[in-house]
N, C-alpha and C. Protein backbone atom coordinates (compact mmCIF):
# COMPACT_ATOMS: atom_id res chain seq x y z
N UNK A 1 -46.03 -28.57 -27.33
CA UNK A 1 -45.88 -27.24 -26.85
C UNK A 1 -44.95 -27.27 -25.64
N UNK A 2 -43.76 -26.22 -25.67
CA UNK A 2 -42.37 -26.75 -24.79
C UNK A 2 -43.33 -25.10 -23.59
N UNK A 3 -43.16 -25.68 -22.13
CA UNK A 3 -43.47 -24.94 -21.39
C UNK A 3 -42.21 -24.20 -20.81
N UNK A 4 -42.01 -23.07 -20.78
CA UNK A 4 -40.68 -22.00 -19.93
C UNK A 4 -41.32 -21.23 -18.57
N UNK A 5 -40.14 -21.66 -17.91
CA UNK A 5 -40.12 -21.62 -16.78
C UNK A 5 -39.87 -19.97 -16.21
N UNK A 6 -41.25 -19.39 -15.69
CA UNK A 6 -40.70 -17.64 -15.57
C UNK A 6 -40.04 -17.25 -14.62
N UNK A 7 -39.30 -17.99 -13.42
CA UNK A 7 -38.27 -18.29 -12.80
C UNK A 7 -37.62 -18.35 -12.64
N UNK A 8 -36.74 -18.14 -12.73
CA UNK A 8 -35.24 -19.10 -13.08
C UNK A 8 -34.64 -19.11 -10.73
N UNK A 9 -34.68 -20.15 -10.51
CA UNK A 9 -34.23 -20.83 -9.05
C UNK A 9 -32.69 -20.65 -9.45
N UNK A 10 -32.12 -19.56 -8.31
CA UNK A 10 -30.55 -19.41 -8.38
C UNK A 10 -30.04 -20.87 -7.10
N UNK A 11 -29.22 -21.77 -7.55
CA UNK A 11 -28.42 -22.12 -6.67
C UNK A 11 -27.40 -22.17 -5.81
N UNK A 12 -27.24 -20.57 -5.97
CA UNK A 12 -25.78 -20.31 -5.25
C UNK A 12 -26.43 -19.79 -3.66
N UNK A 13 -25.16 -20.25 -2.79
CA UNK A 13 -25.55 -19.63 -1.23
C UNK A 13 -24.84 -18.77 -0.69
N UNK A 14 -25.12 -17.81 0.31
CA UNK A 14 -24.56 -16.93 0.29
C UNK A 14 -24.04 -17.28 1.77
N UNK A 15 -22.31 -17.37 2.02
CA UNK A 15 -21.92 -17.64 3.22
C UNK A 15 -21.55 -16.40 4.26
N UNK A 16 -22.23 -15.16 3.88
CA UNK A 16 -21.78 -14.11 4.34
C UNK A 16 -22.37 -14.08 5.99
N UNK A 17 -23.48 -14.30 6.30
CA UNK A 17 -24.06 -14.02 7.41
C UNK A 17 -23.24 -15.85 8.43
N UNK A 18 -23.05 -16.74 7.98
CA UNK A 18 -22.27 -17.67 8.54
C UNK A 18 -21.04 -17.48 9.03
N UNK A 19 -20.03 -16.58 8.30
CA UNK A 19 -18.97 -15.85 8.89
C UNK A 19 -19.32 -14.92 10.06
N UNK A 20 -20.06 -14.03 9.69
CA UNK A 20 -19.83 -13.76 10.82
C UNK A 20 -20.67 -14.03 12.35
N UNK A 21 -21.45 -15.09 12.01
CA UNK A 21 -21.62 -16.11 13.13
C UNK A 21 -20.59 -16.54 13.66
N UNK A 22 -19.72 -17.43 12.88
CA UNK A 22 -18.50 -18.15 13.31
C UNK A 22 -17.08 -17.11 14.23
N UNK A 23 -17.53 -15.83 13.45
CA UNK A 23 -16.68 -14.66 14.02
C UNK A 23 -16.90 -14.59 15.02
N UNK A 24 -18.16 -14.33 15.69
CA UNK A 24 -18.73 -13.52 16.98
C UNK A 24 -18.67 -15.03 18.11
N UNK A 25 -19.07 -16.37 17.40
CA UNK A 25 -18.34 -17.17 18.33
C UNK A 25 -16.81 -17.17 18.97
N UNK A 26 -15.97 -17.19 17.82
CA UNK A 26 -14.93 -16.89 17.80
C UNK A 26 -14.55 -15.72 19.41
N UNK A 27 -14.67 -14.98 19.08
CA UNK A 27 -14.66 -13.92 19.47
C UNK A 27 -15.09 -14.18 21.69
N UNK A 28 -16.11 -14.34 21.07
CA UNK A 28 -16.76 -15.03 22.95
C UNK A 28 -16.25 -16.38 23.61
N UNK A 29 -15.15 -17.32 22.93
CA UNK A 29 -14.80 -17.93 23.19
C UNK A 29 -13.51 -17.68 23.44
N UNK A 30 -12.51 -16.52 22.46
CA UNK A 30 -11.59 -16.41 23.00
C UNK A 30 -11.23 -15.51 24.43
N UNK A 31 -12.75 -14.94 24.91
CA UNK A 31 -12.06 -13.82 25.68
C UNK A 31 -12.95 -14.86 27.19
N UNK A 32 -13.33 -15.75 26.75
CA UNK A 32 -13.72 -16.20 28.13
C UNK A 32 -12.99 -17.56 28.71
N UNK A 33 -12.16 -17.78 27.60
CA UNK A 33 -11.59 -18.64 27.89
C UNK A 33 -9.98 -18.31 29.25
N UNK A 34 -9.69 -16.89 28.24
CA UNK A 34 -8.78 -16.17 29.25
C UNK A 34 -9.13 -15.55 30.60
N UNK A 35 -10.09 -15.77 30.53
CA UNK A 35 -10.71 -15.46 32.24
C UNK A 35 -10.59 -16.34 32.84
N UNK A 36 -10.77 -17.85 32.04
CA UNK A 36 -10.89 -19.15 33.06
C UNK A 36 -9.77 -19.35 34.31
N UNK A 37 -8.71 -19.36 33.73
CA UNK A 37 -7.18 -19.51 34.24
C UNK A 37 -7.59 -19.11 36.01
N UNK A 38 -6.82 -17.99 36.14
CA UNK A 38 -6.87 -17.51 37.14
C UNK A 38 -7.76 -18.29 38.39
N UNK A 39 -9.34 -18.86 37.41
CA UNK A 39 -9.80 -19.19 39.00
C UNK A 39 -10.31 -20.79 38.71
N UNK A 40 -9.23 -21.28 37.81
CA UNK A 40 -8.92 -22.66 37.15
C UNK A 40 -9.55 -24.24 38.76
N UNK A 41 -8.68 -23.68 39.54
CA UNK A 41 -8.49 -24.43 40.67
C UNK A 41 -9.32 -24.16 41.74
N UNK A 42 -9.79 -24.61 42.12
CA UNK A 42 -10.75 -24.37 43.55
C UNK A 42 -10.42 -24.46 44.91
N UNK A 43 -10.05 -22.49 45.03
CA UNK A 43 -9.21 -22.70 46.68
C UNK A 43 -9.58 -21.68 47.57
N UNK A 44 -10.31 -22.48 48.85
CA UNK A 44 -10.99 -21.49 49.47
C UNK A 44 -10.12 -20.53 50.40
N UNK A 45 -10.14 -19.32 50.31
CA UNK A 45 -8.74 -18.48 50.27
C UNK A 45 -9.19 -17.99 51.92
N UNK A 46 -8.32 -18.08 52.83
CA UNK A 46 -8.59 -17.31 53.99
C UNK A 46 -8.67 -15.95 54.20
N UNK A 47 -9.73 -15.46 55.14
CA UNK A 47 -10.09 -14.23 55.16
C UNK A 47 -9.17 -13.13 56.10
N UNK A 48 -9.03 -11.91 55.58
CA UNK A 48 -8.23 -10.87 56.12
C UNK A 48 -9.09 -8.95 55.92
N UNK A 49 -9.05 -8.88 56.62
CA UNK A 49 -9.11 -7.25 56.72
C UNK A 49 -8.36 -6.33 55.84
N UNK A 50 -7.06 -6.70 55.97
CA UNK A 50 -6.39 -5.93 55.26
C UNK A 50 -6.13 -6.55 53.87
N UNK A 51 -6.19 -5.42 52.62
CA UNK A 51 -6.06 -6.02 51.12
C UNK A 51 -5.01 -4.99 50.79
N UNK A 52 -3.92 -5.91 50.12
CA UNK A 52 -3.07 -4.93 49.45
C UNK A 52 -3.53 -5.48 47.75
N UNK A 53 -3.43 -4.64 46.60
CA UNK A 53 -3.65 -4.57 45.34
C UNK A 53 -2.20 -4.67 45.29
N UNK A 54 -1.75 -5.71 44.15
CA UNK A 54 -0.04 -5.89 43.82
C UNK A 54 -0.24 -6.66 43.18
N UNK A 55 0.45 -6.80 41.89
CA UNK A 55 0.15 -7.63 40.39
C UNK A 55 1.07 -8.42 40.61
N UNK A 56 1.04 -9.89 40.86
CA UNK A 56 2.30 -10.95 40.91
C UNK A 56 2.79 -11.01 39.74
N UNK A 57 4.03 -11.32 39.64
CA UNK A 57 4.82 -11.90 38.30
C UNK A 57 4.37 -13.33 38.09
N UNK A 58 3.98 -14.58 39.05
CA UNK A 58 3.70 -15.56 39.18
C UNK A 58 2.77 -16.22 40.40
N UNK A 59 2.22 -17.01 40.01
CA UNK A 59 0.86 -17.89 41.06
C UNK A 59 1.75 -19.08 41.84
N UNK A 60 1.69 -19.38 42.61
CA UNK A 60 1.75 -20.55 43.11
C UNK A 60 0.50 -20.98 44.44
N UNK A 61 0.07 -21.90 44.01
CA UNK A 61 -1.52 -22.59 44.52
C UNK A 61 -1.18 -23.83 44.61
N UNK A 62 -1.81 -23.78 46.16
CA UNK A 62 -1.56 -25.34 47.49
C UNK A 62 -2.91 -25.56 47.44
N UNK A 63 -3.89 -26.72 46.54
CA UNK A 63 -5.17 -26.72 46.82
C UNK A 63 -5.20 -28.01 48.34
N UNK A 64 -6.50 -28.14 48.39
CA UNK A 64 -6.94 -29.00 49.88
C UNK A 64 -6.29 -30.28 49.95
N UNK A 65 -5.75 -31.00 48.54
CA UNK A 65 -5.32 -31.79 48.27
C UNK A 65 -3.58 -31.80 48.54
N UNK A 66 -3.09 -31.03 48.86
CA UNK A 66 -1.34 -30.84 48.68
C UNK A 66 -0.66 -30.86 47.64
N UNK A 67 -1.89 -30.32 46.73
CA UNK A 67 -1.00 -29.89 45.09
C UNK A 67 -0.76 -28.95 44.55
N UNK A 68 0.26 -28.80 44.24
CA UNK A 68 1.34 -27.79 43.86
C UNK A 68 0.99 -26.73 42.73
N UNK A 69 0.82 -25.86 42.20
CA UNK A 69 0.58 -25.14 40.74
C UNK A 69 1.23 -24.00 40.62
N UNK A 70 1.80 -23.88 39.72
CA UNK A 70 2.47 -22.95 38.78
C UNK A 70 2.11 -22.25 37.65
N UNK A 71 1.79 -20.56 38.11
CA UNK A 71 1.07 -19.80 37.12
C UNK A 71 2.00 -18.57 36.68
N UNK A 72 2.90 -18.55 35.52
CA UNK A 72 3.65 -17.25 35.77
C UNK A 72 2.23 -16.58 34.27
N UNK A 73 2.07 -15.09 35.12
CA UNK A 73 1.26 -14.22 34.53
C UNK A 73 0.14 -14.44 34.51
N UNK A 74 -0.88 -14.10 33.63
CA UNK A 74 -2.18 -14.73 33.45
C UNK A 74 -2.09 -16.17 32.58
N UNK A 75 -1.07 -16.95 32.57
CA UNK A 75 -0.89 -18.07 31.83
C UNK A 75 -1.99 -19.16 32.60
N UNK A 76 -2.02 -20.41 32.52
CA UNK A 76 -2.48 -21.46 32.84
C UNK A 76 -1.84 -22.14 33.94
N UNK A 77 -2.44 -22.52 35.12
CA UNK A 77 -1.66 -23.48 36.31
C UNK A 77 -1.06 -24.82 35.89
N UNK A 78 0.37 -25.05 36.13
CA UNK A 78 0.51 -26.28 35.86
C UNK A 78 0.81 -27.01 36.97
N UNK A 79 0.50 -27.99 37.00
CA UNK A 79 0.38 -29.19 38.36
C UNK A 79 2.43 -29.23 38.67
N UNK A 80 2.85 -28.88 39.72
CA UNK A 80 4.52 -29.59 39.55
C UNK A 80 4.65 -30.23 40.97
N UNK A 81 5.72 -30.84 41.07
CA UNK A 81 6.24 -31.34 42.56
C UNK A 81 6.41 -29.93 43.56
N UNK A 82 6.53 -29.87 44.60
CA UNK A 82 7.37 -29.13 45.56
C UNK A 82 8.47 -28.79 45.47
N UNK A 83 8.99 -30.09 45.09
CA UNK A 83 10.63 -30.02 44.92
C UNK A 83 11.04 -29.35 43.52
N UNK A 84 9.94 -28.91 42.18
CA UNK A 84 10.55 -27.95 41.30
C UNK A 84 9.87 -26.66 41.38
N UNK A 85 9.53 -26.50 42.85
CA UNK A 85 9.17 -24.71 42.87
C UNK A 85 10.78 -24.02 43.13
N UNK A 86 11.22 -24.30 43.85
CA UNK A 86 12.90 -23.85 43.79
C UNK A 86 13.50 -23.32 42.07
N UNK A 87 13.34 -24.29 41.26
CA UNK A 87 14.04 -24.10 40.49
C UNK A 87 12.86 -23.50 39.02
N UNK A 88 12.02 -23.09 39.63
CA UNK A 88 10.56 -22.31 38.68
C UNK A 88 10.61 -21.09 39.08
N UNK A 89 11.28 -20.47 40.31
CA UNK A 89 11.56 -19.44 40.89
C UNK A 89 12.55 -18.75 40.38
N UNK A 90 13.68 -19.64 40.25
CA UNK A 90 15.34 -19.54 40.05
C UNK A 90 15.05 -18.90 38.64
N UNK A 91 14.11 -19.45 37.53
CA UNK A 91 14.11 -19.32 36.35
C UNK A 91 13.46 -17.94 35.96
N UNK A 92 12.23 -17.55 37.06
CA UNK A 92 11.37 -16.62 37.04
C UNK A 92 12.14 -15.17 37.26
N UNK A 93 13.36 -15.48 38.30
CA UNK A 93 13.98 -14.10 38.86
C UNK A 93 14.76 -13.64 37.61
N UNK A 94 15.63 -15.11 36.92
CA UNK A 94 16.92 -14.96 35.83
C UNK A 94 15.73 -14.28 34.89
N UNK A 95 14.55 -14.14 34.49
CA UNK A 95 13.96 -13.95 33.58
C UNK A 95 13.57 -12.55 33.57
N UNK A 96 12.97 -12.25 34.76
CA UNK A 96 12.45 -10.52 35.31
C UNK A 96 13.28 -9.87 36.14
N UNK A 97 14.12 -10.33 36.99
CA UNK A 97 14.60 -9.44 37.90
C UNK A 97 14.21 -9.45 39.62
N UNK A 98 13.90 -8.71 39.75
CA UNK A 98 12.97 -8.64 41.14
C UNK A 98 11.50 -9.18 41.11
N UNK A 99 10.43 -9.79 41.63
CA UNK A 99 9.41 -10.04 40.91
C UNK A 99 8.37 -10.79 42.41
N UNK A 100 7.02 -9.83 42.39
CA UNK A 100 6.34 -10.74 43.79
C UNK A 100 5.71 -11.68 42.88
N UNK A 101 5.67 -12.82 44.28
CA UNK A 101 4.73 -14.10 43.57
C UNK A 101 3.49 -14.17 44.85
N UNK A 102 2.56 -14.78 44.14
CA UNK A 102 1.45 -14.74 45.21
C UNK A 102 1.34 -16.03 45.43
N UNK A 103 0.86 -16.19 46.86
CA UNK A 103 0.68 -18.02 47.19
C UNK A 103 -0.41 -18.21 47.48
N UNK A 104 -1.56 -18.80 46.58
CA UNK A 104 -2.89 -18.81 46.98
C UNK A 104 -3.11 -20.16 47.58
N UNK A 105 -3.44 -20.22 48.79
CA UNK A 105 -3.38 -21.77 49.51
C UNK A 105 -4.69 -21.99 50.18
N UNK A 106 -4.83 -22.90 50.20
CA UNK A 106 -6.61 -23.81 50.25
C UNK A 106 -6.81 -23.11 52.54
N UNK A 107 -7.10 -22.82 52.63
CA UNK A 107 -7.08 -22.47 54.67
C UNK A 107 -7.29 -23.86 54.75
N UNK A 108 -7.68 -24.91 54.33
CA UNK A 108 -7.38 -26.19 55.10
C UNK A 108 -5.93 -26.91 55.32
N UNK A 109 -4.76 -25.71 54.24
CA UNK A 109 -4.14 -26.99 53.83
C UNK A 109 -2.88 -26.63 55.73
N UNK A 110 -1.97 -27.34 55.70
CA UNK A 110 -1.47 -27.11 57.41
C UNK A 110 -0.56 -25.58 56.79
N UNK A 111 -0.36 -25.00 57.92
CA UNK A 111 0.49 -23.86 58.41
C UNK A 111 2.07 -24.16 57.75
N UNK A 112 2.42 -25.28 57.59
CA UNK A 112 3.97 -25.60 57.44
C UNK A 112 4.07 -25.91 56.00
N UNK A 113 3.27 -25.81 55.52
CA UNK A 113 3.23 -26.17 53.84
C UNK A 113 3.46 -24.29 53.34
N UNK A 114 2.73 -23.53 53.98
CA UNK A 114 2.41 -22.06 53.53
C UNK A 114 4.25 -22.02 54.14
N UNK A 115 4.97 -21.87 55.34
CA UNK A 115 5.82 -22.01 55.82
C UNK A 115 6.71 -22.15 55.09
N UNK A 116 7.04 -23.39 54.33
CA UNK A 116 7.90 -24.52 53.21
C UNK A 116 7.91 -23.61 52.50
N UNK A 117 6.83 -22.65 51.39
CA UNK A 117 7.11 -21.93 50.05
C UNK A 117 7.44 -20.91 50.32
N UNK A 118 7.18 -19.82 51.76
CA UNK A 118 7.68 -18.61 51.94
C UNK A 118 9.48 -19.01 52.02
N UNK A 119 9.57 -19.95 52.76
CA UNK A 119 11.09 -20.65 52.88
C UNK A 119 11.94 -20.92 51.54
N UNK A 120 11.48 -21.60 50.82
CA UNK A 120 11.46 -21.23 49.28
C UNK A 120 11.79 -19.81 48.37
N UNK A 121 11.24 -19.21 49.05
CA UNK A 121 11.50 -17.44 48.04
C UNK A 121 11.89 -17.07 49.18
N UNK A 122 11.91 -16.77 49.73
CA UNK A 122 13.35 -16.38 50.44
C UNK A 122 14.64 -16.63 50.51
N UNK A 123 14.76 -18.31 50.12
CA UNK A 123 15.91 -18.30 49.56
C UNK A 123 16.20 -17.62 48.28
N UNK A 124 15.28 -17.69 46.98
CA UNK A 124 15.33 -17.53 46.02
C UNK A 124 15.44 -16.11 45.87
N UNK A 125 15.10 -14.82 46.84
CA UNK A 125 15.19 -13.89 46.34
C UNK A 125 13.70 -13.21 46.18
N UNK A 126 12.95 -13.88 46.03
CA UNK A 126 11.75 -13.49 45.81
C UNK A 126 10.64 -12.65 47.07
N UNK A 127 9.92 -12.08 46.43
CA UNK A 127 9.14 -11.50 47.30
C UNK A 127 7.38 -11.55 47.34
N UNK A 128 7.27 -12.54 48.28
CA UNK A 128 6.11 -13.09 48.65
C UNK A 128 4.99 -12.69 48.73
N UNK A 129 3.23 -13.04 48.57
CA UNK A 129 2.68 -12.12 49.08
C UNK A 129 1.55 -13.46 49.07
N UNK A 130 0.58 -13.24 50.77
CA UNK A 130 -0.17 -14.35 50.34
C UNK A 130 -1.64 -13.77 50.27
N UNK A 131 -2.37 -14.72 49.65
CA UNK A 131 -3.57 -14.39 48.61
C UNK A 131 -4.73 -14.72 49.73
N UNK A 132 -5.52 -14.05 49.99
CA UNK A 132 -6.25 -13.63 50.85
C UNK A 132 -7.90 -13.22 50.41
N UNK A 133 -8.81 -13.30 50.78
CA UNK A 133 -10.69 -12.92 50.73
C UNK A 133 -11.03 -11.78 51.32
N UNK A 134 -11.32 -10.53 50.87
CA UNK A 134 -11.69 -9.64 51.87
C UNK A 134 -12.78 -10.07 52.76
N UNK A 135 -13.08 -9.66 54.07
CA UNK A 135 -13.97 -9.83 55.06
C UNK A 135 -14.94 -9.74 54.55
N UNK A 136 -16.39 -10.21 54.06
CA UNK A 136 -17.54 -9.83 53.89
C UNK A 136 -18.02 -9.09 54.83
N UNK A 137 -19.20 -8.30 54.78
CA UNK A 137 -19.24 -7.20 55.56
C UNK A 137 -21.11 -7.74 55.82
């Protein structure tokens, strides 16, 4: 006597709810990743009273260490010498025109380093602006 099975077990899987797992990761990884940038480097910014709001064309960041970084836009900092901010500038103006850059520098690092890069865009044309903490209150 042959026994039948009132069953029948489907083996197929359904990858629908896995997509859009992988989506919504997707998704939270790309938008937090673009936040990272900006505060990539760790630089404790000296404090000021006065805040002006002004969107740089480009970053340049002196951390505690005397290293150099290069951020045009919300792009990524890249580590360079001193000696190729001159010609990262030169490239930045031929590219936009007129254009402020912001200099976010560590308050430990000396007075003559902040000095050196305003010296820098000024030759270059550029128009400076340095990056500053509002006063806590």
């Amino acid at each position: 006597m042959a026994f039948k099975r009132r069953h029948n077990i489907d083996a197929s899987f359904s990858m629908a709810s896995m997509t859009d797992v992988i989506f919504l990761l997707l998704i939270f990884f790309m938008v937090t990743s673009t936040a990272v940038f900006p505060n990539a480097i760790k630089v404790m910014l000296p404090q000021s009273k006065n805040q002006v709001t002004n969107t740089a064309a480009a970053r340049v960041t002196i951390d505690k260490d005397n290293r150099y970084y290069f951020a045009k836009g919300n792009k990524a900092p890249t580590e360079i010498a001193p000696e190729q901010l001159g010609d990262m500038l030169d490239a930045l103006v031929a590219e936009e025109g007129e254009v402020f850059v912001s200099i976010n520098a560590d308050k430990s690092i000396e007075y003559g380093e902040v000095v050196r890069v305003l010296g820098i865009g000024a030759e270059k044309g550029v128009k400076m602006v340095l990056a500053t903490q509002p006063v806590k209150k």
